[in-house]
C-alpha atoms as a PDB file:
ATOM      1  CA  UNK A   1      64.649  22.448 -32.504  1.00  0.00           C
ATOM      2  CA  UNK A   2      62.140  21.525 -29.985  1.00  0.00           C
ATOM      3  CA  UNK A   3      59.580  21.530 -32.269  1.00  0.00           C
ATOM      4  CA  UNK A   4      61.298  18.708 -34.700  1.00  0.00           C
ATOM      5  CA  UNK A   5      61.581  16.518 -31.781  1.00  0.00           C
ATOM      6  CA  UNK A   6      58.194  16.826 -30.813  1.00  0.00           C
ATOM      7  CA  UNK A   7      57.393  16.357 -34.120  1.00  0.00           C
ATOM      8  CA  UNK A   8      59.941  12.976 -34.527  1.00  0.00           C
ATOM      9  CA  UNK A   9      58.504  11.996 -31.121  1.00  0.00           C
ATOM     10  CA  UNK A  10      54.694  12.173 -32.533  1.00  0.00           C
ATOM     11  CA  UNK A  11      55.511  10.651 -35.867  1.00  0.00           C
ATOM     12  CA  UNK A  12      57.221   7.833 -33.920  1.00  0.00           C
ATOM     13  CA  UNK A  13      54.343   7.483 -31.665  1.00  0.00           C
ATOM     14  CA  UNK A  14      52.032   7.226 -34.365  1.00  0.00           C
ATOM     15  CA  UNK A  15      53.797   4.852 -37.049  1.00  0.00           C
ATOM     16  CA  UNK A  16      52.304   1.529 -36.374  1.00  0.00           C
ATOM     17  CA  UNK A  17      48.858   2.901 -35.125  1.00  0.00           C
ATOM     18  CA  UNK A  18      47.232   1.098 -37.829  1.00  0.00           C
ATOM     19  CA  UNK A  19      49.679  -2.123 -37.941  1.00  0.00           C
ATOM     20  CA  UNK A  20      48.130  -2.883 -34.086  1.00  0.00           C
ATOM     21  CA  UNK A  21      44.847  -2.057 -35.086  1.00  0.00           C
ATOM     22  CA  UNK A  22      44.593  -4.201 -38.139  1.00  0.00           C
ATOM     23  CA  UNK A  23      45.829  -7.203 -35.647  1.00  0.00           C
ATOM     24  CA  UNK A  24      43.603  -6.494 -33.112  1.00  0.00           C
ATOM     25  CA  UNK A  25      40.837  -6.648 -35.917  1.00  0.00           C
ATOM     26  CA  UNK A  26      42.108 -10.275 -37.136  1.00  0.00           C
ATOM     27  CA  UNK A  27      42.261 -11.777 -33.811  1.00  0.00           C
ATOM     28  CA  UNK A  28      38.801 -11.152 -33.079  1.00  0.00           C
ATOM     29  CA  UNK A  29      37.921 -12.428 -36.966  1.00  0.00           C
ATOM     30  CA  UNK A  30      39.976 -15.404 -36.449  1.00  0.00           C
ATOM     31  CA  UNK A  31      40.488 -16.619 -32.578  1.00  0.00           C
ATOM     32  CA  UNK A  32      37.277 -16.252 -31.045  1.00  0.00           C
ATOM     33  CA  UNK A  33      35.646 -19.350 -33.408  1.00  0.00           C
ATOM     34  CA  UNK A  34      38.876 -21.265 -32.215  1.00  0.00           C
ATOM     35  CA  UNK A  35      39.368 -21.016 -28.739  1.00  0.00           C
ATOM     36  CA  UNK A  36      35.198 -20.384 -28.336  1.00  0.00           C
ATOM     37  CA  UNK A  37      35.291 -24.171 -26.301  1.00  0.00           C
ATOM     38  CA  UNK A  38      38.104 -22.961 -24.119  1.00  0.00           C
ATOM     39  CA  UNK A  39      36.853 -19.523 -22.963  1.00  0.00           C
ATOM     40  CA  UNK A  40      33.260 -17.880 -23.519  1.00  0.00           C
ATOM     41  CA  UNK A  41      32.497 -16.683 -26.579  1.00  0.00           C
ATOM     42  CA  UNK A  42      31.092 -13.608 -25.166  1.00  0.00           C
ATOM     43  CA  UNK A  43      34.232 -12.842 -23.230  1.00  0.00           C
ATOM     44  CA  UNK A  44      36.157 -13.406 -25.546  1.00  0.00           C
ATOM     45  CA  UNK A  45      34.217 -11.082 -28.373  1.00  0.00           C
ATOM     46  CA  UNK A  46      34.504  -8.515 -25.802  1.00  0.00           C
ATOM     47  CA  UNK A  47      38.037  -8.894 -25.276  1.00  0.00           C
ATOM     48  CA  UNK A  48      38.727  -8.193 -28.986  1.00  0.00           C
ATOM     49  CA  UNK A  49      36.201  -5.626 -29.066  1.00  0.00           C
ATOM     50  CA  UNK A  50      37.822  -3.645 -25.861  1.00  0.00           C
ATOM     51  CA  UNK A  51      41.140  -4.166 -28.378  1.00  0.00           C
ATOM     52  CA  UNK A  52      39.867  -2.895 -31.080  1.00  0.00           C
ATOM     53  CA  UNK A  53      38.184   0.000 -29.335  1.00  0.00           C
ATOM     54  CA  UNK A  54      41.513   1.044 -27.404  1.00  0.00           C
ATOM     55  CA  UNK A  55      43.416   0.237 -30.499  1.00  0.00           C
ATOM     56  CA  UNK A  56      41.058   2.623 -32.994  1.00  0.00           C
ATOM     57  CA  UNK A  57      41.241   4.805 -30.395  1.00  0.00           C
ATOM     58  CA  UNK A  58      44.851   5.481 -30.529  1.00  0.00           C
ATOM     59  CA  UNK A  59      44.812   5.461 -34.319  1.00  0.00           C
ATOM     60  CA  UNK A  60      41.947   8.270 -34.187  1.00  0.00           C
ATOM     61  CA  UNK A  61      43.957  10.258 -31.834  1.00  0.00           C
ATOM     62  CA  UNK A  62      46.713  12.251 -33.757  1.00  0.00           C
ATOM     63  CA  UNK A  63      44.694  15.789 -33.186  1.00  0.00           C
ATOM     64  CA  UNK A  64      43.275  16.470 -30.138  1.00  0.00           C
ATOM     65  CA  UNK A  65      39.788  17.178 -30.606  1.00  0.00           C
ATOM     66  CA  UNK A  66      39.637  14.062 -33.013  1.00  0.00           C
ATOM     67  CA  UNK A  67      40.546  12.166 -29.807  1.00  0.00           C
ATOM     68  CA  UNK A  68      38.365  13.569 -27.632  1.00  0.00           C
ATOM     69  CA  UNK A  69      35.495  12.658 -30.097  1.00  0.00           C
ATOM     70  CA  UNK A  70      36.768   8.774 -30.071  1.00  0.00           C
ATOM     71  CA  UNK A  71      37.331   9.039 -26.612  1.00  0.00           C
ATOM     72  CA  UNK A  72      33.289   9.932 -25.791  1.00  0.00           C
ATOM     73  CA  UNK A  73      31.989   7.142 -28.016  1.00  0.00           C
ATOM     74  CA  UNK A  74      33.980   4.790 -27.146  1.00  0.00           C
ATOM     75  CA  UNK A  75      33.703   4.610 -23.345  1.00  0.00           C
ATOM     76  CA  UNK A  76      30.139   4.243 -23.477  1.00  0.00           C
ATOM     77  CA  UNK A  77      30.211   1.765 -25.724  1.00  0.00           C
ATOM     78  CA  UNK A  78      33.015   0.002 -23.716  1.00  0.00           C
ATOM     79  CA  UNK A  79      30.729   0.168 -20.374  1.00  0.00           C
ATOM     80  CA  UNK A  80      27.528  -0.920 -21.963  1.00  0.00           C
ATOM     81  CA  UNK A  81      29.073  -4.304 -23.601  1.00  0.00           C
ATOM     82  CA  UNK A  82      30.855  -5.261 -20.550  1.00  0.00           C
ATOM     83  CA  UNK A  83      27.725  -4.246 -18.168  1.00  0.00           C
ATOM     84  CA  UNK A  84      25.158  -6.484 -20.505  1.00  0.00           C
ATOM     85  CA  UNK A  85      27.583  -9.450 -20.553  1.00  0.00           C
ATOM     86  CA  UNK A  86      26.737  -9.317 -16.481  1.00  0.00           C
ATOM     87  CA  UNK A  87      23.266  -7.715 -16.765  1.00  0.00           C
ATOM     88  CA  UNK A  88      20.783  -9.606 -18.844  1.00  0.00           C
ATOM     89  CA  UNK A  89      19.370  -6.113 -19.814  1.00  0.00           C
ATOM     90  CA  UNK A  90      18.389  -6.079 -23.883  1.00  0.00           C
ATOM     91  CA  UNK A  91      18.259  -2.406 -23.812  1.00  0.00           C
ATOM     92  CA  UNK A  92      22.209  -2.266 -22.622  1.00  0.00           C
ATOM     93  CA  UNK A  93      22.688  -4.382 -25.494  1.00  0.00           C
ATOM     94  CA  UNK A  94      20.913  -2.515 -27.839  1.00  0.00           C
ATOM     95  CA  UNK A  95      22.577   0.922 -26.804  1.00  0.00           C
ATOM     96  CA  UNK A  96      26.135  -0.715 -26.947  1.00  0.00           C
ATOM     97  CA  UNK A  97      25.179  -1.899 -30.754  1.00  0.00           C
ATOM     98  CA  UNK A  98      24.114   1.907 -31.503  1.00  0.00           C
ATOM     99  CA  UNK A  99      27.227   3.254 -29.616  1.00  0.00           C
ATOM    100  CA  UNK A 100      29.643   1.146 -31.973  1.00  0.00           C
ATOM    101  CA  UNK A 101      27.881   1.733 -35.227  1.00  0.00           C
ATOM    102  CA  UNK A 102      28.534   5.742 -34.219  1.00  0.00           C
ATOM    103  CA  UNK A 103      32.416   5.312 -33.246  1.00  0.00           C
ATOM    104  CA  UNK A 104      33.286   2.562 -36.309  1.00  0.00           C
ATOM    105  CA  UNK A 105      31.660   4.722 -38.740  1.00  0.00           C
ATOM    106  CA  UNK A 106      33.202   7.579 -36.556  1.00  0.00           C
ATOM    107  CA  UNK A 107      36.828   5.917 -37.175  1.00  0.00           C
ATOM    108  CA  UNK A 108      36.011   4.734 -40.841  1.00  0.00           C
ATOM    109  CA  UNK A 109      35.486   8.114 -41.692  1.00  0.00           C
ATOM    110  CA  UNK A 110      38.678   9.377 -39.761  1.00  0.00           C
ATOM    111  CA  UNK A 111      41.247   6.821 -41.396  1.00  0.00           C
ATOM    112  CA  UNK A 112      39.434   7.429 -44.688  1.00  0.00           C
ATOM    113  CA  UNK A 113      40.739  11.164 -44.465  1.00  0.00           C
ATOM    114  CA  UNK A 114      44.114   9.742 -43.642  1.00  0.00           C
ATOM    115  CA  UNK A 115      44.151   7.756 -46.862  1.00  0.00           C
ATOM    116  CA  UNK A 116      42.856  10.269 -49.196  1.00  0.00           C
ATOM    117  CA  UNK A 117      45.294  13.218 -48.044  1.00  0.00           C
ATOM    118  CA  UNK A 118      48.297  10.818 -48.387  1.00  0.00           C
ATOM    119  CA  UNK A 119      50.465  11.460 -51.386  1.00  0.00           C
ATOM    120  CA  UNK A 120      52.676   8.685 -50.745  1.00  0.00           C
ATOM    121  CA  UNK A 121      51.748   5.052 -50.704  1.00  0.00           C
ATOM    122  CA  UNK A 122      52.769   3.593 -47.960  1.00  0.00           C
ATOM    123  CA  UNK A 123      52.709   0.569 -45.583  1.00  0.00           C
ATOM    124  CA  UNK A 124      50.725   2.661 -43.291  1.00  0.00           C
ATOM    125  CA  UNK A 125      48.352   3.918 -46.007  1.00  0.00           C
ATOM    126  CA  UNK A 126      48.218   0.191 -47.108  1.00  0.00           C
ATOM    127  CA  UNK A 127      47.014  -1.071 -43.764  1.00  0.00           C
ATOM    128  CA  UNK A 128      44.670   1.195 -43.516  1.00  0.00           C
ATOM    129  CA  UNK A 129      42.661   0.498 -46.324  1.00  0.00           C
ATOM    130  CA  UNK A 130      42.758  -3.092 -45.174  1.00  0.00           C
ATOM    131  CA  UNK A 131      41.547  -1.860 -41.771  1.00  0.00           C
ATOM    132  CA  UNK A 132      38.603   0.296 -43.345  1.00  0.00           C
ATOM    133  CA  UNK A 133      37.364  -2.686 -45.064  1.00  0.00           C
ATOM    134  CA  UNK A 134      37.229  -4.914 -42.013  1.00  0.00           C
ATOM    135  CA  UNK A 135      35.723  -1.971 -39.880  1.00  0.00           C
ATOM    136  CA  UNK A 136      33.105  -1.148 -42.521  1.00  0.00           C
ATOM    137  CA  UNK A 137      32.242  -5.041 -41.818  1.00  0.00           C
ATOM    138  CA  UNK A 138      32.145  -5.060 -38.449  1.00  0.00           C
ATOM    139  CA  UNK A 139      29.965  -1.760 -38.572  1.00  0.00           C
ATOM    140  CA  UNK A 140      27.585  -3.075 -40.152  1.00  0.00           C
ATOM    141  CA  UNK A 141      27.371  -6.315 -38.201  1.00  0.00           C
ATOM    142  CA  UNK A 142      26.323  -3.942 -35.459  1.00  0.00           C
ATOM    143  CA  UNK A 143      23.661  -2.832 -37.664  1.00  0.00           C
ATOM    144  CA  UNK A 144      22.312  -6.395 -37.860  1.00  0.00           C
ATOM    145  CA  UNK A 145      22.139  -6.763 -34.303  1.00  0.00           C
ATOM    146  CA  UNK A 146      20.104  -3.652 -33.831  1.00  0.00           C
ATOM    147  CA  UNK A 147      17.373  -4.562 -36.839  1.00  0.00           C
ATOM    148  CA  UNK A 148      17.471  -7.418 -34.544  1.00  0.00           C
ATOM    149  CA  UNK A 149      16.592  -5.906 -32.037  1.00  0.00           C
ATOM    150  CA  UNK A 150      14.056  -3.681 -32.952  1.00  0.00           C
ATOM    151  CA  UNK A 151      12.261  -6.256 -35.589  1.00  0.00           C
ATOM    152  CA  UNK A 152      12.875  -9.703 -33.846  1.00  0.00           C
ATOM    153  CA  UNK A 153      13.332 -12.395 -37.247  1.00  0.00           C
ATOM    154  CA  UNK A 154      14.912  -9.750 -39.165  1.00  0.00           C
ATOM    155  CA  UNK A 155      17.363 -12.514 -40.237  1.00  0.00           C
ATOM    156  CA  UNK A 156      17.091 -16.264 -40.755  1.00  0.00           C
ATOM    157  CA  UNK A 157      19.787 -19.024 -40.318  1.00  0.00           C
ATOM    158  CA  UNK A 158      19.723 -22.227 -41.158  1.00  0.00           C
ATOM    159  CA  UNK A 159      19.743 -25.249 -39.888  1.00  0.00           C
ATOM    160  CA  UNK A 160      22.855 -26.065 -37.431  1.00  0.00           C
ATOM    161  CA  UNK A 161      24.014 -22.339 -37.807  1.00  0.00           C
ATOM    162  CA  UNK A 162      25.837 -20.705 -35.167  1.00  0.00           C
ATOM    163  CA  UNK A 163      23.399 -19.042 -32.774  1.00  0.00           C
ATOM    164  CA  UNK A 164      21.660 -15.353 -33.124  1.00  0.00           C
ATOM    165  CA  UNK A 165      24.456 -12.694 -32.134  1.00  0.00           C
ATOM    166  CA  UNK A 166      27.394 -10.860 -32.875  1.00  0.00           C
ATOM    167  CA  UNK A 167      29.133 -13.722 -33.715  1.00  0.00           C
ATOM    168  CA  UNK A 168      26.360 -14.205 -36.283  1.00  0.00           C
ATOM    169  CA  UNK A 169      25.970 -10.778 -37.944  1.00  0.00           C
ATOM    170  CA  UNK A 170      29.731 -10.138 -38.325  1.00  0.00           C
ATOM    171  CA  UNK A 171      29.962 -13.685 -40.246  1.00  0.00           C
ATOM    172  CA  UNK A 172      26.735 -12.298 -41.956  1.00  0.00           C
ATOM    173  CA  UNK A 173      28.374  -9.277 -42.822  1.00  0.00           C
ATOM    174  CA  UNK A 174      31.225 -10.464 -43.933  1.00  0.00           C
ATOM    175  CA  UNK A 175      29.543 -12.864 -46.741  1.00  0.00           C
ATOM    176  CA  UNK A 176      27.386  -9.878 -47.434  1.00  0.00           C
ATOM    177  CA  UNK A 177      30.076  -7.196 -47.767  1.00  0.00           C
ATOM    178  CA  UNK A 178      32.653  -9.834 -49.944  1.00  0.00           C
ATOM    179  CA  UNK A 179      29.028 -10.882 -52.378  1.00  0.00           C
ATOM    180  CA  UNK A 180      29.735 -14.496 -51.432  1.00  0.00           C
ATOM    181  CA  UNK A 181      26.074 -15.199 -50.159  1.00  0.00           C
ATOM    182  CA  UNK A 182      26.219 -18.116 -49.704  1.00  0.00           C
ATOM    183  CA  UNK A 183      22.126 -18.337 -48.524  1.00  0.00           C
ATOM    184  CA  UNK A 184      22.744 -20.408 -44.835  1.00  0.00           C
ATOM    185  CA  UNK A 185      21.547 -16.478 -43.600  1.00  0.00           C
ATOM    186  CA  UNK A 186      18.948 -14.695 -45.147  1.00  0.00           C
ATOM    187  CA  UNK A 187      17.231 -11.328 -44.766  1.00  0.00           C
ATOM    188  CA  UNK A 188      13.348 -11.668 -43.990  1.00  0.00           C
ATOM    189  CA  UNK A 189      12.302  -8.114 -43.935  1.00  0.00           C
ATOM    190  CA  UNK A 190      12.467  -4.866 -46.520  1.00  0.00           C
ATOM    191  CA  UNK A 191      14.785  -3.540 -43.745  1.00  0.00           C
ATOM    192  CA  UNK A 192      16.938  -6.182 -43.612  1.00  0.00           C
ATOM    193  CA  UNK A 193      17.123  -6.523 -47.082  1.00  0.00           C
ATOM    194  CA  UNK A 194      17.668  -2.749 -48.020  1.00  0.00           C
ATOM    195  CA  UNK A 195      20.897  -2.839 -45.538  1.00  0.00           C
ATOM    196  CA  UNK A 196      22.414  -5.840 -46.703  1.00  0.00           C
ATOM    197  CA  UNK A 197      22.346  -5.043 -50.258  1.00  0.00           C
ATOM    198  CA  UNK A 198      23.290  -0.796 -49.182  1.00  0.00           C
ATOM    199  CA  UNK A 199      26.282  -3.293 -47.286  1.00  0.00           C
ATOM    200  CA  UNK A 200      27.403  -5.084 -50.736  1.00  0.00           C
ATOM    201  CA  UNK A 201      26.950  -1.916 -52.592  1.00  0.00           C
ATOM    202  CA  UNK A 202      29.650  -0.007 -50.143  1.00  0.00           C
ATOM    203  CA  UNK A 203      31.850  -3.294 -50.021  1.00  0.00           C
ATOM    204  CA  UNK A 204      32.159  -2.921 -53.929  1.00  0.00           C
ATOM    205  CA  UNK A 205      32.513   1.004 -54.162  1.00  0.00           C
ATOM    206  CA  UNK A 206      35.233   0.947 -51.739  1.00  0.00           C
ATOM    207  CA  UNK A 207      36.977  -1.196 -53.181  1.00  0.00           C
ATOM    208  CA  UNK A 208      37.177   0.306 -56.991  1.00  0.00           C
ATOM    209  CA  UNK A 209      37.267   4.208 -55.575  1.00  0.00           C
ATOM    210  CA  UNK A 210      40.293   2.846 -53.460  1.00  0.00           C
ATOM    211  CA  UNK A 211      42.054   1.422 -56.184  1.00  0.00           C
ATOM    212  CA  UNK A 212      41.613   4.198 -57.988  1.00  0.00           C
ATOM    213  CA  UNK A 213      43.017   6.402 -55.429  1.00  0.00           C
ATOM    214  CA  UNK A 214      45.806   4.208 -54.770  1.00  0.00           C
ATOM    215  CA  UNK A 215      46.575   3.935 -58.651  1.00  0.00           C
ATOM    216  CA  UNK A 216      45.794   7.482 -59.036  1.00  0.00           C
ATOM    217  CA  UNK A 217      48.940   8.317 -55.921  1.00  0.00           C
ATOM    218  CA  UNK A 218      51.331   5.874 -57.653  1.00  0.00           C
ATOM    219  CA  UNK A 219      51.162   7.183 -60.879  1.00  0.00           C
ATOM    220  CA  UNK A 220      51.813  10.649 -59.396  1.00  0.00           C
ATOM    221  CA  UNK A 221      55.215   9.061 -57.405  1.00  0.00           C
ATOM    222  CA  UNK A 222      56.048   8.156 -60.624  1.00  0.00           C
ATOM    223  CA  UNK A 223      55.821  10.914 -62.918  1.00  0.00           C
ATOM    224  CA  UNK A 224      57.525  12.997 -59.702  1.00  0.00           C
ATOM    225  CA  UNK A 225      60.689  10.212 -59.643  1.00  0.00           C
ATOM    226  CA  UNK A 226      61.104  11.065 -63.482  1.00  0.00           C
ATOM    227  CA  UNK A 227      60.665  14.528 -63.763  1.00  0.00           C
ATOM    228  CA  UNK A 228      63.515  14.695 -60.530  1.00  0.00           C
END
């Protein structure tokens, strides 16, 4: 008896986890270009980013030791991108980028084992393959920033482009991950251009083996319905 509530309670606890992590993805995507003139861009990237670190925190944290692994990358990462917005230290900046590739690819990996051990497909398994996506993204925006950092003029914008920073390499990313390329950023080293086509590359196998998962788990609901 006490274990069914405690197991209600946890399920309960854990329904949306994805739902408010998707969102908190989207408002950094989508508010920080439009209220940029109001409040600092900075502050206001690191307000989504604190979001989406609490947020993929709490998704990540349905076992304990899984938690505890979130936990440790992501408070590091949380200190060292609030300390360089007040300390104009490049090395803070460059060991928050390297902290945040390590905890998204930490919780891409994590909500990928959710999807795949589903049987079912639900709204939760839905949003979080929309979630993987974006994180996959915004992983390797962080990427960007440290070839940046490490080979100065890694990357080339043009003319009347936003300026050089995580604003930057997550639009980059984005064009780069979705094969838009449109050509207003450009790779200038091997490096640089290795990643960004290892970036398309991932965008495009995630997106067929996903289908094909999510195909493959529908077809199996189906065939189940029938034979019951």
């Amino acid at each position: 008896m006490v274990n069914n509530i405690y197991n209600s309670l946890i399920q309960n606890c854990f329904k949306d986890r994805f739902l408010f992590l998707l969102v908190s993805i989207l408002c950094l995507l989508i508010f920080t270009p439009i209220f940029q003139g109001i409040i600092g861009v900075h502050i206001l990237m690191n307000v989504f980013i604190t979001a989406i670190l609490i947020f993929g925190t709490y998704a990540a944290s349905k076992k304990t030791y899984i938690a505890i692994t979130a936990v440790s990358l992501a408070l590091p990462m949380l200190v060292l991108i609030w300390t360089s917005h007040f300390v104009d230290i490049p090395f803070l900046v460059f060991m928050g980028d390297c902290f945040a590739i390590a905890f998204l690819a930490f919780l891409v990996i994590v909500i990928l084992s959710f999807i795949f051990s589903e049987h079912e497909v639900t709204i939760n398994v839905i949003y979080a393959s929309i979630v993987v996506y974006l994180l996959i993204a915004i992983m390797w925006a962080f990427v960007y920033s440290v070839l940046e950092s490490i080979h100065p003029g890694s990357f080339a914008a043009g003319e009347g482009q936003i300026e050089a920073g995580r604003r930057l390499y997550i639009y980059y990313s984005f064009v780069t991950i979705t094969t838009l390329g449109y050509g207003d950023i450009t790779p200038t080293t091997d490096l640089s251009n290795t990643f960004s086509f290892l970036e398309a590359v991932t965008g495009q196998l995630y997106i067929a083996i996903l289908i094909a998962r999510l195909v493959g788990i529908q077809i199996a609901q189906s065939m189940n319905k029938r034979a019951s």
